[in-house]
Protein backbone atom coordinates (compact mmCIF):
# COMPACT_ATOMS: atom_id res chain seq x y z
CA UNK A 1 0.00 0.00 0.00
CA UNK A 2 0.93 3.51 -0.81
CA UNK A 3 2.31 5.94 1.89
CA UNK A 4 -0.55 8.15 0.41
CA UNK A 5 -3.01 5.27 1.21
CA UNK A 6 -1.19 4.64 4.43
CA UNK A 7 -2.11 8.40 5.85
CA UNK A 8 -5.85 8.50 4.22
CA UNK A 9 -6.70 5.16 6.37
CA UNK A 10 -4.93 6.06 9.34
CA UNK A 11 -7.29 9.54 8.95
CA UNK A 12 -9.98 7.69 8.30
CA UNK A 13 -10.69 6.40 11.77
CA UNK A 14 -9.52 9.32 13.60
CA UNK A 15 -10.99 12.45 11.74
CA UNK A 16 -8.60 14.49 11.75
CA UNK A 17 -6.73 15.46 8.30
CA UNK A 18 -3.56 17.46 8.57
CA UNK A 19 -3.33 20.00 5.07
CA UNK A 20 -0.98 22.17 4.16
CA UNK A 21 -2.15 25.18 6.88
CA UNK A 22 -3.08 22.89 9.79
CA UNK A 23 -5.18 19.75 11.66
CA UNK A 24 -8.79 19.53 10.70
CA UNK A 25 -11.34 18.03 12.69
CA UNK A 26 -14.50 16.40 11.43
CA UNK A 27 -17.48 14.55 11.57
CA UNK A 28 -18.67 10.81 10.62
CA UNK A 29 -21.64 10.27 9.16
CA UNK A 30 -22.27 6.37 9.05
CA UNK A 31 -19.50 5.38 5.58
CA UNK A 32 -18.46 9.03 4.94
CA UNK A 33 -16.82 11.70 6.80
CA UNK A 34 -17.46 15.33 6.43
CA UNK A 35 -15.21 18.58 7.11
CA UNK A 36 -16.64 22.06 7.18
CA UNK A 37 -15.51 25.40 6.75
CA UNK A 38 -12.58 24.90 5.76
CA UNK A 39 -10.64 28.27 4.58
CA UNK A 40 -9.06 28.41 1.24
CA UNK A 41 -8.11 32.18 1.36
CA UNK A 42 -7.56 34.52 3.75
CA UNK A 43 -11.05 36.34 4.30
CA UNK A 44 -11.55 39.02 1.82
CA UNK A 45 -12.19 41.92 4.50
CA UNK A 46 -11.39 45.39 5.36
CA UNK A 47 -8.21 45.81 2.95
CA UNK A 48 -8.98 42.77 1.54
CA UNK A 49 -12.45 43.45 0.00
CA UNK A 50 -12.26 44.18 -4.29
CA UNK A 51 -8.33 42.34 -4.12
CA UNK A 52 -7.68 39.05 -4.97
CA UNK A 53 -7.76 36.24 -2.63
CA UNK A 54 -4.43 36.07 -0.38
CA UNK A 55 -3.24 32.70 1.26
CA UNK A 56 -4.67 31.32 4.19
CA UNK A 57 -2.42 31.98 7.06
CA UNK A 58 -1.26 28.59 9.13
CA UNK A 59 -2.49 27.46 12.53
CA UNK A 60 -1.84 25.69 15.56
CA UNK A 61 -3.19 22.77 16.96
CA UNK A 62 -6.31 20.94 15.89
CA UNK A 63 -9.49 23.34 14.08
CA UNK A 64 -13.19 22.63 14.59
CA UNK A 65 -14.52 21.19 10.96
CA UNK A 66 -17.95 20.32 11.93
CA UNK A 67 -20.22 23.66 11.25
CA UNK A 68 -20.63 25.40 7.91
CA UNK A 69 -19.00 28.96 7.56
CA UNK A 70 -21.45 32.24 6.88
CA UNK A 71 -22.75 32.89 3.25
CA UNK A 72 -21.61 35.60 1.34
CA UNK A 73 -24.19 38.98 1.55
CA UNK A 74 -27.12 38.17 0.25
CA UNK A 75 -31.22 37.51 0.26
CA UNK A 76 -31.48 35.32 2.66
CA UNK A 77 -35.76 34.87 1.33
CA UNK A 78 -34.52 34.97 -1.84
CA UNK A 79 -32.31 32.26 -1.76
CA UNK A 80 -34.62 29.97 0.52
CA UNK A 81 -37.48 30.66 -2.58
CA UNK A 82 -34.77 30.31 -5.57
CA UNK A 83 -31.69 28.62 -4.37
CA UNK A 84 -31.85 25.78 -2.52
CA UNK A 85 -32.32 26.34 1.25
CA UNK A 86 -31.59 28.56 4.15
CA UNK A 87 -27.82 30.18 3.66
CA UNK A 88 -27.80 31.01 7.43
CA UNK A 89 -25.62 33.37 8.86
CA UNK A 90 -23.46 36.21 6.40
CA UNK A 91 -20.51 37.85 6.50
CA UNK A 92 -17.65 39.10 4.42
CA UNK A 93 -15.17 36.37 5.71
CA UNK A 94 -16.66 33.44 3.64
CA UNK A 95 -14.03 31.66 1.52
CA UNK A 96 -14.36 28.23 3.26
CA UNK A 97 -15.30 25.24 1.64
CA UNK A 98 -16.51 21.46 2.35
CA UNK A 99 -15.45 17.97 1.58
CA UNK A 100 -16.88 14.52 1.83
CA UNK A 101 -14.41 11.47 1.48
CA UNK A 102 -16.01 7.79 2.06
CA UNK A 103 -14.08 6.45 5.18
CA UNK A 104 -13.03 3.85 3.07
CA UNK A 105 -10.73 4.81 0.52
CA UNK A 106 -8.00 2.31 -0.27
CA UNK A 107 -7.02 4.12 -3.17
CA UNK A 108 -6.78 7.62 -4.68
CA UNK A 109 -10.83 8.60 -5.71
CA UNK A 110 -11.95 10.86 -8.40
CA UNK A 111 -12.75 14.55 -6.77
CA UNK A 112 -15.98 16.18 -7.75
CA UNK A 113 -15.63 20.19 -6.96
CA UNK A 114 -19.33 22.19 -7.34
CA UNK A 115 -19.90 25.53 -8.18
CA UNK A 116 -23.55 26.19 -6.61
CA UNK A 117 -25.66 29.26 -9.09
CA UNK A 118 -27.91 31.14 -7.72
CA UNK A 119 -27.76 34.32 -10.24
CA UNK A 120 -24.24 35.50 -8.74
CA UNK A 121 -26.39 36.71 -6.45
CA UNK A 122 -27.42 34.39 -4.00
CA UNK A 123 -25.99 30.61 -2.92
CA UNK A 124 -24.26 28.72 -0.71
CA UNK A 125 -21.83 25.71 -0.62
CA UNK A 126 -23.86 24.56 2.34
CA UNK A 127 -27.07 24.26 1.32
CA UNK A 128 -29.13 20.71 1.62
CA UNK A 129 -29.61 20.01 -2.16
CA UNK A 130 -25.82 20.19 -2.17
CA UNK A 131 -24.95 16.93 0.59
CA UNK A 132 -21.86 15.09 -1.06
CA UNK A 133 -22.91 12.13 1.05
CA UNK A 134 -24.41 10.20 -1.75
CA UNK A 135 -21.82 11.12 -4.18
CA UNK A 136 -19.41 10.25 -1.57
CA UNK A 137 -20.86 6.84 -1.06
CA UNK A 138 -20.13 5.89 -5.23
CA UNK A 139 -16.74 6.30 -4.23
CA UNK A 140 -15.57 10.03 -4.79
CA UNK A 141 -14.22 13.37 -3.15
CA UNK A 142 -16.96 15.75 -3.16
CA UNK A 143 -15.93 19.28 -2.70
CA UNK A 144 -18.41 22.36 -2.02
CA UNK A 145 -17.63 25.82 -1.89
CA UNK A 146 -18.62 29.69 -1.00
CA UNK A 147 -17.20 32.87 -3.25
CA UNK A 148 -17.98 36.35 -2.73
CA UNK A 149 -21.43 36.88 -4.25
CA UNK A 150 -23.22 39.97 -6.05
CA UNK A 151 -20.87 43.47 -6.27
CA UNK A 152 -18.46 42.11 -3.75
CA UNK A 153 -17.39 39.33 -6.08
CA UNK A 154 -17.91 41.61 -9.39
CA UNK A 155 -16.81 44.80 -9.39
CA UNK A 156 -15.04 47.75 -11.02
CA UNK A 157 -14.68 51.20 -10.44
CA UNK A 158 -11.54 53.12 -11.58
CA UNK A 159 -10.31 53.99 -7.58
CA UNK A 160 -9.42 50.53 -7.58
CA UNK A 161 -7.35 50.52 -10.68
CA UNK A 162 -3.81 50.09 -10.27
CA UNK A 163 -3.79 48.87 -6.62
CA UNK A 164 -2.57 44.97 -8.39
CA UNK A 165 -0.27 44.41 -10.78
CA UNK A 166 -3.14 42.59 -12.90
CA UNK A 167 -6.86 43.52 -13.78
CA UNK A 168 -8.59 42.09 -11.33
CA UNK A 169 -13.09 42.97 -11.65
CA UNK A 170 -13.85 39.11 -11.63
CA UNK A 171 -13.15 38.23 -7.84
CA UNK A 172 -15.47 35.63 -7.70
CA UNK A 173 -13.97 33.52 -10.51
CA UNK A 174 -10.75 34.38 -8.54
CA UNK A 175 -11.88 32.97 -5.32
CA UNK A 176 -13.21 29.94 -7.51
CA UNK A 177 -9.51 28.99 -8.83
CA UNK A 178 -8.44 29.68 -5.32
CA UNK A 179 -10.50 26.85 -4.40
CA UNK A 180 -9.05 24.49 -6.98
CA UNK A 181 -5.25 25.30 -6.12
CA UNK A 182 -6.73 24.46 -2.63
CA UNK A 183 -7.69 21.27 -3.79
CA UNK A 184 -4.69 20.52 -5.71
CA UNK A 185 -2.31 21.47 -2.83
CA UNK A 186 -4.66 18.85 -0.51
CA UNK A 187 -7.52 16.49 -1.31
CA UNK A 188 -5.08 13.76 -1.75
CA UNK A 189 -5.10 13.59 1.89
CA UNK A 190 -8.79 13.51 1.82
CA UNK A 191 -8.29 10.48 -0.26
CA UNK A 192 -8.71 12.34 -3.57
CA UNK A 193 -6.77 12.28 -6.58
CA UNK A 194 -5.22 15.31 -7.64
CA UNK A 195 -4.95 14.30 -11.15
CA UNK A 196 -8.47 13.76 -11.87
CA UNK A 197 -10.30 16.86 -10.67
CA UNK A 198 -14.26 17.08 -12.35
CA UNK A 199 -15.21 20.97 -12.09
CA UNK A 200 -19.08 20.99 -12.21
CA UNK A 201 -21.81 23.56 -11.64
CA UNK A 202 -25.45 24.43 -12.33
CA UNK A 203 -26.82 27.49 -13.76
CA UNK A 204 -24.42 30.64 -12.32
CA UNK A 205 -22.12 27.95 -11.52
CA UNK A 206 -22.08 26.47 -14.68
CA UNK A 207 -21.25 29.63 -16.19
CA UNK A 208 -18.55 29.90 -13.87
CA UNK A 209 -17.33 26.40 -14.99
CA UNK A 210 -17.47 27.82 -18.86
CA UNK A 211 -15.70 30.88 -17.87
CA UNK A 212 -12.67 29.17 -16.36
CA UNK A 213 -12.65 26.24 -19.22
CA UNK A 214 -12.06 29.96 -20.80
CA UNK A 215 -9.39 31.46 -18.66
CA UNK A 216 -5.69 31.20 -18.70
CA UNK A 217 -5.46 31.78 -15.25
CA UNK A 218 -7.36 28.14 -14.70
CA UNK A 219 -5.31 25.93 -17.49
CA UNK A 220 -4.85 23.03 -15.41
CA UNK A 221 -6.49 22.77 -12.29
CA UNK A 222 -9.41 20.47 -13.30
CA UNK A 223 -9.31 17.17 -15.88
CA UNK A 224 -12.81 17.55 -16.56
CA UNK A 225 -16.23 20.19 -16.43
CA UNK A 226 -19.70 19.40 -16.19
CA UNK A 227 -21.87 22.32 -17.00
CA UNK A 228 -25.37 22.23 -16.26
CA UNK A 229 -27.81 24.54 -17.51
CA UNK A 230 -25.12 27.04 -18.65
CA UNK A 231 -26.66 30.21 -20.08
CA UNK A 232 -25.73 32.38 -22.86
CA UNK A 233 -26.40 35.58 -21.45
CA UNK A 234 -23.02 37.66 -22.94
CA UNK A 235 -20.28 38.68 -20.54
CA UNK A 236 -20.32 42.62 -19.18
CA UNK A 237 -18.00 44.24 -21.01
CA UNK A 238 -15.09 46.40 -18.73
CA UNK A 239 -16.52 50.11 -19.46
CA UNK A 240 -19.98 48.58 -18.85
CA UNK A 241 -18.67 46.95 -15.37
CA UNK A 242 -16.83 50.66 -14.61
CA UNK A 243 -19.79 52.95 -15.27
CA UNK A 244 -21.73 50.77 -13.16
CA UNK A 245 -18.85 50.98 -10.67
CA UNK A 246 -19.29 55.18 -10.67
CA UNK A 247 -23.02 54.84 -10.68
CA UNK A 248 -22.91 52.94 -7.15
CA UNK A 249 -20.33 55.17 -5.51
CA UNK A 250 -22.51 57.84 -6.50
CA UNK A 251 -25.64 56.59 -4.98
CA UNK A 252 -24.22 56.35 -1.84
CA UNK A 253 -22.91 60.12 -1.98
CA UNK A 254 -18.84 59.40 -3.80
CA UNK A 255 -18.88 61.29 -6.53
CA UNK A 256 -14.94 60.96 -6.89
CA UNK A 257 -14.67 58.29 -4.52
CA UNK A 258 -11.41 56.55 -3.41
CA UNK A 259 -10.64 53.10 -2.80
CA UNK A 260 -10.96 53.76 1.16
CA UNK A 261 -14.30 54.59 1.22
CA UNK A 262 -15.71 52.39 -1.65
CA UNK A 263 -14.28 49.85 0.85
CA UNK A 264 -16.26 51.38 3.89
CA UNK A 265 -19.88 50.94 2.09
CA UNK A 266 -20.91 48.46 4.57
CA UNK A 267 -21.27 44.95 3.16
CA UNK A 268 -25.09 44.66 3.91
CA UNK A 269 -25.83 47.86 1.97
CA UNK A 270 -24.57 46.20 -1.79
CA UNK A 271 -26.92 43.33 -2.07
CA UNK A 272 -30.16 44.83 -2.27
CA UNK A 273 -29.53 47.71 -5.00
CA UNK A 274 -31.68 47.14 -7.84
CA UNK A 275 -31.15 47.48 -11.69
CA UNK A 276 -29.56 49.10 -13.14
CA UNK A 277 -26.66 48.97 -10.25
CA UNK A 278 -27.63 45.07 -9.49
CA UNK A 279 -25.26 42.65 -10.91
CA UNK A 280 -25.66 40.83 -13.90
CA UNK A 281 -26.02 37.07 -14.20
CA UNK A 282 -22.40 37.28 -15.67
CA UNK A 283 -18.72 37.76 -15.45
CA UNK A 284 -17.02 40.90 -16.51
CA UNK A 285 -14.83 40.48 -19.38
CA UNK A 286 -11.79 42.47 -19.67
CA UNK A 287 -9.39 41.36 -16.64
CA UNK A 288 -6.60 39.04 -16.01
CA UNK A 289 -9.29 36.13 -15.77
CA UNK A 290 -11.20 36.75 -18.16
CA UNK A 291 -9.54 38.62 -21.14
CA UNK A 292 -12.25 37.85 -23.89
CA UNK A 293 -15.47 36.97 -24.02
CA UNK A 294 -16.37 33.32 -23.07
CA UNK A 295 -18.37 32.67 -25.73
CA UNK A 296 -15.60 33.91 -28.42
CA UNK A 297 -13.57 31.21 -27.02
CA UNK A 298 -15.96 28.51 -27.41
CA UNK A 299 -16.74 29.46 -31.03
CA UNK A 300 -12.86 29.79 -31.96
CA UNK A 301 -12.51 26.76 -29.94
CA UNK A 302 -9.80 27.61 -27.30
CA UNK A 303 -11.17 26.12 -24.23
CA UNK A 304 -8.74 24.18 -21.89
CA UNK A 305 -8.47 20.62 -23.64
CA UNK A 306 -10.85 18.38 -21.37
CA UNK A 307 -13.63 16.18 -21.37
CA UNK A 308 -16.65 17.64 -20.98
CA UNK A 309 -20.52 16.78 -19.92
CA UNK A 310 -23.26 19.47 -20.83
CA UNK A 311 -26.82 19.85 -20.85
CA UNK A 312 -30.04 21.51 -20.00
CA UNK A 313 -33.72 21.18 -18.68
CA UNK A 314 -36.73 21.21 -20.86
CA UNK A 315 -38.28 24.20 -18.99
CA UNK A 316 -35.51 26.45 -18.36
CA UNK A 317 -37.62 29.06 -19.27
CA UNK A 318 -38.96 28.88 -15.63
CA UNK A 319 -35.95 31.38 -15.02
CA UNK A 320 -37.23 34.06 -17.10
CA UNK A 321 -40.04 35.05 -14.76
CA UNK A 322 -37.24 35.83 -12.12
CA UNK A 323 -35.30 38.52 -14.25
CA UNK A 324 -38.89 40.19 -15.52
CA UNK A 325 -38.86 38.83 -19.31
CA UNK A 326 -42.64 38.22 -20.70
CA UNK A 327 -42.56 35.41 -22.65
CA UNK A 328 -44.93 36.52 -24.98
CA UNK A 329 -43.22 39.40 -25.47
CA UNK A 330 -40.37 38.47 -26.60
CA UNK A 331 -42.09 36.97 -29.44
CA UNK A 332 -44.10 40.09 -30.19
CA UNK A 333 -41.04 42.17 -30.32
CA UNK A 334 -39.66 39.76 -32.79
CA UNK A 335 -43.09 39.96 -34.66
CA UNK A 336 -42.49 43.99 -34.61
CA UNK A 337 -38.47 43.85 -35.56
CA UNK A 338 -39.03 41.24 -37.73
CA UNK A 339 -35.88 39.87 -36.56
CA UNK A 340 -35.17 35.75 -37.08
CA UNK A 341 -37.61 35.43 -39.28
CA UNK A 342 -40.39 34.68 -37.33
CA UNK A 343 -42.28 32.72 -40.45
CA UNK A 344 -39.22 30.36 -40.10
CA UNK A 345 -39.37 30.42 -36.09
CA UNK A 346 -42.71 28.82 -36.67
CA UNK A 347 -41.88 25.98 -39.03
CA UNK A 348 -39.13 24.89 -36.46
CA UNK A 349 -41.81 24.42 -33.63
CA UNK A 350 -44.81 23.45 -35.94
CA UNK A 351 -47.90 23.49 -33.82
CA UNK A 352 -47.19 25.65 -31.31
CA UNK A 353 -49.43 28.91 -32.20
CA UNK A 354 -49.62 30.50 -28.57
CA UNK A 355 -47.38 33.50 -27.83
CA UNK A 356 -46.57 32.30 -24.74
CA UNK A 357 -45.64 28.73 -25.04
CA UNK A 358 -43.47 29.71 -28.37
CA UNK A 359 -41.87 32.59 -26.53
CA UNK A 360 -40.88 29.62 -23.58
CA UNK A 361 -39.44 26.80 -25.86
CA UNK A 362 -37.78 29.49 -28.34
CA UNK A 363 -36.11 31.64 -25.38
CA UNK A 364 -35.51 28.48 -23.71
CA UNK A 365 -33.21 27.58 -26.55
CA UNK A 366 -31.86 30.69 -27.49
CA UNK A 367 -30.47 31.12 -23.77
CA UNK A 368 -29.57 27.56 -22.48
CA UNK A 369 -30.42 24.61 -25.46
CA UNK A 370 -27.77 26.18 -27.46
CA UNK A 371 -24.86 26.40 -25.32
CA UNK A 372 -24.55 22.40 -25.33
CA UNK A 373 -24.58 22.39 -28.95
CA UNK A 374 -22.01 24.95 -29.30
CA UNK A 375 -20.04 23.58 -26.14
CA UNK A 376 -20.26 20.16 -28.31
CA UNK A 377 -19.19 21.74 -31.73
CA UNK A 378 -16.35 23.35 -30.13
CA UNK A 379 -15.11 19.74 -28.10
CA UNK A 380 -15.71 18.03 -31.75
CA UNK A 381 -12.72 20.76 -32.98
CA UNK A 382 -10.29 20.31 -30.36
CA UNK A 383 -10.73 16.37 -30.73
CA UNK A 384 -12.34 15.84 -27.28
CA UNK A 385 -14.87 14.22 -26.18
CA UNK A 386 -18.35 15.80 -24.75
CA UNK A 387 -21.71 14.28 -23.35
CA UNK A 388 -24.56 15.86 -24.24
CA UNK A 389 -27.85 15.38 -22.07
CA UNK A 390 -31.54 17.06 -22.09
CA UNK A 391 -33.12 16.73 -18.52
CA UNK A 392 -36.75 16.05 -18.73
CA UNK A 393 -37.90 14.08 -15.58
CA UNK A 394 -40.07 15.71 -12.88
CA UNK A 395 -41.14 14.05 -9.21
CA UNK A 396 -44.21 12.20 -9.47
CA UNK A 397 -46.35 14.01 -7.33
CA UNK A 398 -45.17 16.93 -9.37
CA UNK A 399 -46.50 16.24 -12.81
CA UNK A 400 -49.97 18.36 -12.29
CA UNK A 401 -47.83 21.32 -11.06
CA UNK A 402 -44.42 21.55 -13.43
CA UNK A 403 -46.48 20.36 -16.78
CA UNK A 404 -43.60 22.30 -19.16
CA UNK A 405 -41.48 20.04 -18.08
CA UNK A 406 -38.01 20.12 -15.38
CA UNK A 407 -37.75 23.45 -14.18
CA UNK A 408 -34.65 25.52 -13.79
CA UNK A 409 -32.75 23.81 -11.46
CA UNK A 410 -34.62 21.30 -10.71
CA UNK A 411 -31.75 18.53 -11.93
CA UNK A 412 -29.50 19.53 -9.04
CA UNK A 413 -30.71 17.22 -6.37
CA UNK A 414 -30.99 14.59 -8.54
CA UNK A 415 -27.21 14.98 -9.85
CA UNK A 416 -26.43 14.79 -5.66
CA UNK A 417 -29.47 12.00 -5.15
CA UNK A 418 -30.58 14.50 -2.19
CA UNK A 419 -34.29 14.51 -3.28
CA UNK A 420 -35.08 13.71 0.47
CA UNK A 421 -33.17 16.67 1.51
CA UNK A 422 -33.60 18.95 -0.79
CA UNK A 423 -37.09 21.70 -0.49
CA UNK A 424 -39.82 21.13 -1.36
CA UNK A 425 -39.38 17.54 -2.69
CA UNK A 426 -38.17 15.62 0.47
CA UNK A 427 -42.03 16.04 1.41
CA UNK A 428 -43.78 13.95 -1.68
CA UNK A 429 -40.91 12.10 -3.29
CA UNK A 430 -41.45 7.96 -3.68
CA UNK A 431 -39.51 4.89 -4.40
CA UNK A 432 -39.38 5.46 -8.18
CA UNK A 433 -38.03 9.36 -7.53
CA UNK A 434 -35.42 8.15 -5.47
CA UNK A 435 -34.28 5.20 -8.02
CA UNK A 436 -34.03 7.76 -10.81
CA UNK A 437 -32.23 9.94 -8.91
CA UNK A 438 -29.95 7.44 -8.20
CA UNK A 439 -29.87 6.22 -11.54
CA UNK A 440 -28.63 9.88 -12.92
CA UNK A 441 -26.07 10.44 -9.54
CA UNK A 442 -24.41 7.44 -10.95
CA UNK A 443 -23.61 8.85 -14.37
CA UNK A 444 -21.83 11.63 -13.28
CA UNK A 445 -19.84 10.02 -10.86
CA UNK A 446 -19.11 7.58 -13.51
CA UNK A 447 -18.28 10.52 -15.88
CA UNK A 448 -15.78 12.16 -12.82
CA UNK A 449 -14.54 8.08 -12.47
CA UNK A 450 -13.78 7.16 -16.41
CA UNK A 451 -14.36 9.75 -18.94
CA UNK A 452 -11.31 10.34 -21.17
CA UNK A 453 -10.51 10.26 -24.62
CA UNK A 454 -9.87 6.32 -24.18
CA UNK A 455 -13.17 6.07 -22.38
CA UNK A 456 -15.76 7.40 -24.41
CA UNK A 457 -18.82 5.68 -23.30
CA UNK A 458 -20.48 5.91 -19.98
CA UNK A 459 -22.30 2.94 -18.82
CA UNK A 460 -25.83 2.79 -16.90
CA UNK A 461 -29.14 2.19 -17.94
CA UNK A 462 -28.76 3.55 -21.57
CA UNK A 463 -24.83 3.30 -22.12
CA UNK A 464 -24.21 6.52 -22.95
CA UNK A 465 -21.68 7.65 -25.88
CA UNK A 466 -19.35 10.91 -26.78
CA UNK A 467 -19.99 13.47 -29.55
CA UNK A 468 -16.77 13.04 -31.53
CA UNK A 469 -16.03 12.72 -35.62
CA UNK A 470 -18.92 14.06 -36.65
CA UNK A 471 -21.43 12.29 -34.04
CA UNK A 472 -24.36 14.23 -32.49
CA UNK A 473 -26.09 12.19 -30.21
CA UNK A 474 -27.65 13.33 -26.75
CA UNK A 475 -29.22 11.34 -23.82
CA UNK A 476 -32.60 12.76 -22.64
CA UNK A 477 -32.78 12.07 -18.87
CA UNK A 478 -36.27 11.38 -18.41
CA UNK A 479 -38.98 11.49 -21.67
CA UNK A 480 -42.14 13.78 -21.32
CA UNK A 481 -41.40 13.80 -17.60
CA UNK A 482 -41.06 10.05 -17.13
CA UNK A 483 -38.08 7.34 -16.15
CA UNK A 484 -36.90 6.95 -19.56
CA UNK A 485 -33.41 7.21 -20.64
CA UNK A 486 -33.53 7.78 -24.67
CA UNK A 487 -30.65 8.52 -26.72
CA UNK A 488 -31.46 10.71 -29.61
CA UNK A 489 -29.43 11.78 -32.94
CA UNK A 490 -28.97 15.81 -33.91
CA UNK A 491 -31.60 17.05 -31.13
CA UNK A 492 -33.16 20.04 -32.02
CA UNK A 493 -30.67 20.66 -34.68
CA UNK A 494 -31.93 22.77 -36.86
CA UNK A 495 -33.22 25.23 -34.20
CA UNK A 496 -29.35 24.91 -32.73
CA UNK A 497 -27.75 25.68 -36.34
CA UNK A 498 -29.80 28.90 -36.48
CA UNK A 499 -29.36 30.18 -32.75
CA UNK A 500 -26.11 29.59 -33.06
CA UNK A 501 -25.58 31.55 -35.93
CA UNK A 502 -27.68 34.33 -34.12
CA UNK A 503 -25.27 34.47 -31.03
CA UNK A 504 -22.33 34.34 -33.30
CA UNK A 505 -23.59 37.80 -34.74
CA UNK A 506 -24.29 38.72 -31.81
CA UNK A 507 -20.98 38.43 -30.54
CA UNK A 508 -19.29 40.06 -33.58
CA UNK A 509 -21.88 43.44 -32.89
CA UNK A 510 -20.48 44.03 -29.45
């Protein structure tokens, strides 16, 4: 057996874990073992706030790792409504994060790290749907995480230029790869393997995952992304971000402000500001982590070289009633702009005459279908391999109430197989639920276990294979709401050919 092996076992029935800065402490839950709140920067306060996250400093003796660390500012009712549970207690000091290791581990696992969404706005590592007990339990390292939310992890303003030798507006993304080095510096002696490292997020956290595939500053620190329910909402260009930057500082009274006092608007006071000085759903492009746009790296196909899963649910549109877009609308102002075409919208959803229903499936496709196809086209060029997937199942008890289809989101505690933890299904979920979900946890830990270029099918109940060489194939995860796994050829594609080719243009305007 392996020295490495040697430590993890002797760990294993003690709890503690000595990393880099110091002896953790943590709990055992039955086959797995939990620590909590552990920090992976130094917390982002005073001095600290708008700077990129600094090292944690070492400690002495044995630290606590049994209670999660505060949330980031934010809603607290928003985020019980919208993102997943109760995010407890906040503070500026919350760059901690969470792992579960099985206590048996006689060899190096694969390590799962999630990115949780919630907007950019709201979300915590902590939060039920989240429990890497289950994942834990197939046999990997599950890591969970906190980064500075809202305007104190996105943010420019031109007091604050100059103070690093980099750009720096994308702290959040910052505190993200600050996680990973985290990880690479220690899971092994959580049991994990350092050299297979699955990034994966939903929604905000999948666009996180697609912005680091896209940065330089993260080449390296993960072997493979899952991105679920990534959005194509463009990146805020820099003069955008620093405008906004002036606006805020002069609606609380700093007109010329300085970095000092844009550092003394009290934490509590930047999450509730509404548009136009809330944050946008996305990263600021522009800065040492993001020097062009994401999606202009996925259509010149520069994305770190790794294998990727993507996909979306079938009523992502849900969303859109949370950031004020009418539905029917949107299909009325493409009526009045004549924009798209709309006689040739209509012959790629034949039958659907209601403004409202077309205006879900076609911004539903526009915004999220579309991503996977261009995430895939882009693998396809690079030569690796991606899974495609199209989540369509909804709780049983659910069918009367969720008749478009999965909701936004509503994958997540299936991915974890938390469905008895996770609001509001824990309280009407049965048997058949609960085998699905566990059905769909086990693909992705397979994909975090065995996807490579070698390994290009996944196995489970419908063995599941790569786009490569000119294949377009994509397993829908659930069929009209049911258990069904169904592979199907060039999904959507025409609608995905023409989308595409709208955010390409786009992208070339701005």
């Amino acid at each position: 057996m392996s020295q490495q092996c040697k430590v993890s076992m002797e760990n294993a029935s003690s709890q503690i874990i000595t990393t880099r800065q110091g002896a953790l402490s943590g709990i055992t839950d039955g086959d797995v073992q939990n620590w909590r709140a552990i920090p992976y920067a130094a917390p982002p306060v005073g001095a600290l706030r708008w700077r990129s996250p600094q090292p944690v400093e070492s400690w002495q003796g044995v630290r606590q790792a049994t209670a999660f660390s505060p949330s980031s500012w934010q809603s607290s009712e928003y985020c019980q409504q919208l993102g997943g549970g109760d995010p407890g207690r906040f503070s500026e000091d919350c760059l901690y994060l969470n792992v579960w290791s099985p206590v048996q581990r006689p060899e190096p696992l694969p390590v799962m790290v999630w990115l949780h969404g919630g907007g950019f706005t709201i979300g915590a590592g902590g939060l039920p749907p989240y429990d890497g007990k289950a994942l834990a339990q197939r046999g990997a390292i599950v890591v969970t995480l906190n980064y500075r939310l809202g305007h104190l992890g996105f943010f420019a303003h031109p007091a604050l230029e100059g103070e690093e030798e980099r750009v720096v507006h994308n702290f959040a993304l910052l505190d993200q790869i600050a996680a990973l080095e985290w990880v690479q510096d220690n899971i092994a002696r959580f049991g994990g393997d350092p050299n297979n490292i699955t990034l994966f997020g939903e929604s905000a956290g999948a666009r996180s995952v697609l912005s680091l595939l896209a940065s330089p500053l993260a080449k390296g620190l993960f072997h493979k992304a899952i991105i679920q329910s990534g959005y194509t909402l463009p990146d805020t260009p820099q003069e955008q971000a620093l405008k906004k930057g002036e606006a805020l500082a002069a609606h609380f009274g700093l007109q010329n402000a300085t970095a000092d006092q844009l550092r003394a608007i009290p934490p509590e006071a930047l999450w509730p500001l509404a548009a136009p000085l809330n944050v946008a759903p996305a990263p600021i492009v522009g800065d040492c982590v993001l020097p062009e746009p994401m999606l202009e790296v996925f259509f010149a196909a520069r994305q770190h070289p790794v294998p990727i899963m993507v996909g979306s649910n079938s009523d992502e549109a849900s969303v859109m009633a949370v950031f004020g877009i009418d539905l029917a609308g949107q299909i009325q102002k493409l009526r009045r702009e004549r924009r798209l075409g709309l006689g040739l919208i209509k012959l790629l959803y034949p039958g659907v005459k209601d403004d409202t229903e077309l205006g879900r499936q076609v911004c539903r496709d526009m915004a999220f279908t579309t991503l996977g196809f261009v995430v895939m086209q882009a693998q396809r060029r690079i030569g690796q391999p991606c899974w495609r997937y199209w989540f369509d199942y909804v709780a049983e008890a659910e069918h009367a109430t969720y008749v478009n289809g999965a909701w936004h989101g509503n994958e997540v505690p299936y991915v974890f197989d938390t469905l008895t933890l996770a609001e509001p299904a824990r309280h009407y979920v049965n048997n058949n639920d609960l085998a699905f979900s566990a059905q769909v946890a086990d693909y992705w830990v397979n994909f975090a276990r065995r996807a490579s270029q070698t390994c290009d099918i996944l196995d489970g109940p419908t063995r599941w294979p790569a786009c490569h060489h000119g294949r377009d194939v994509l397993l829908r995860i659930g069929v009209n709401k049911h258990a069904e796994f169904k592979l199907e050829n060039r999904f959507m594609r025409a609608r995905m050919v023409l989308f595409k080719r709208v955010m390409k243009h786009h992208v070339s305007l701005d």
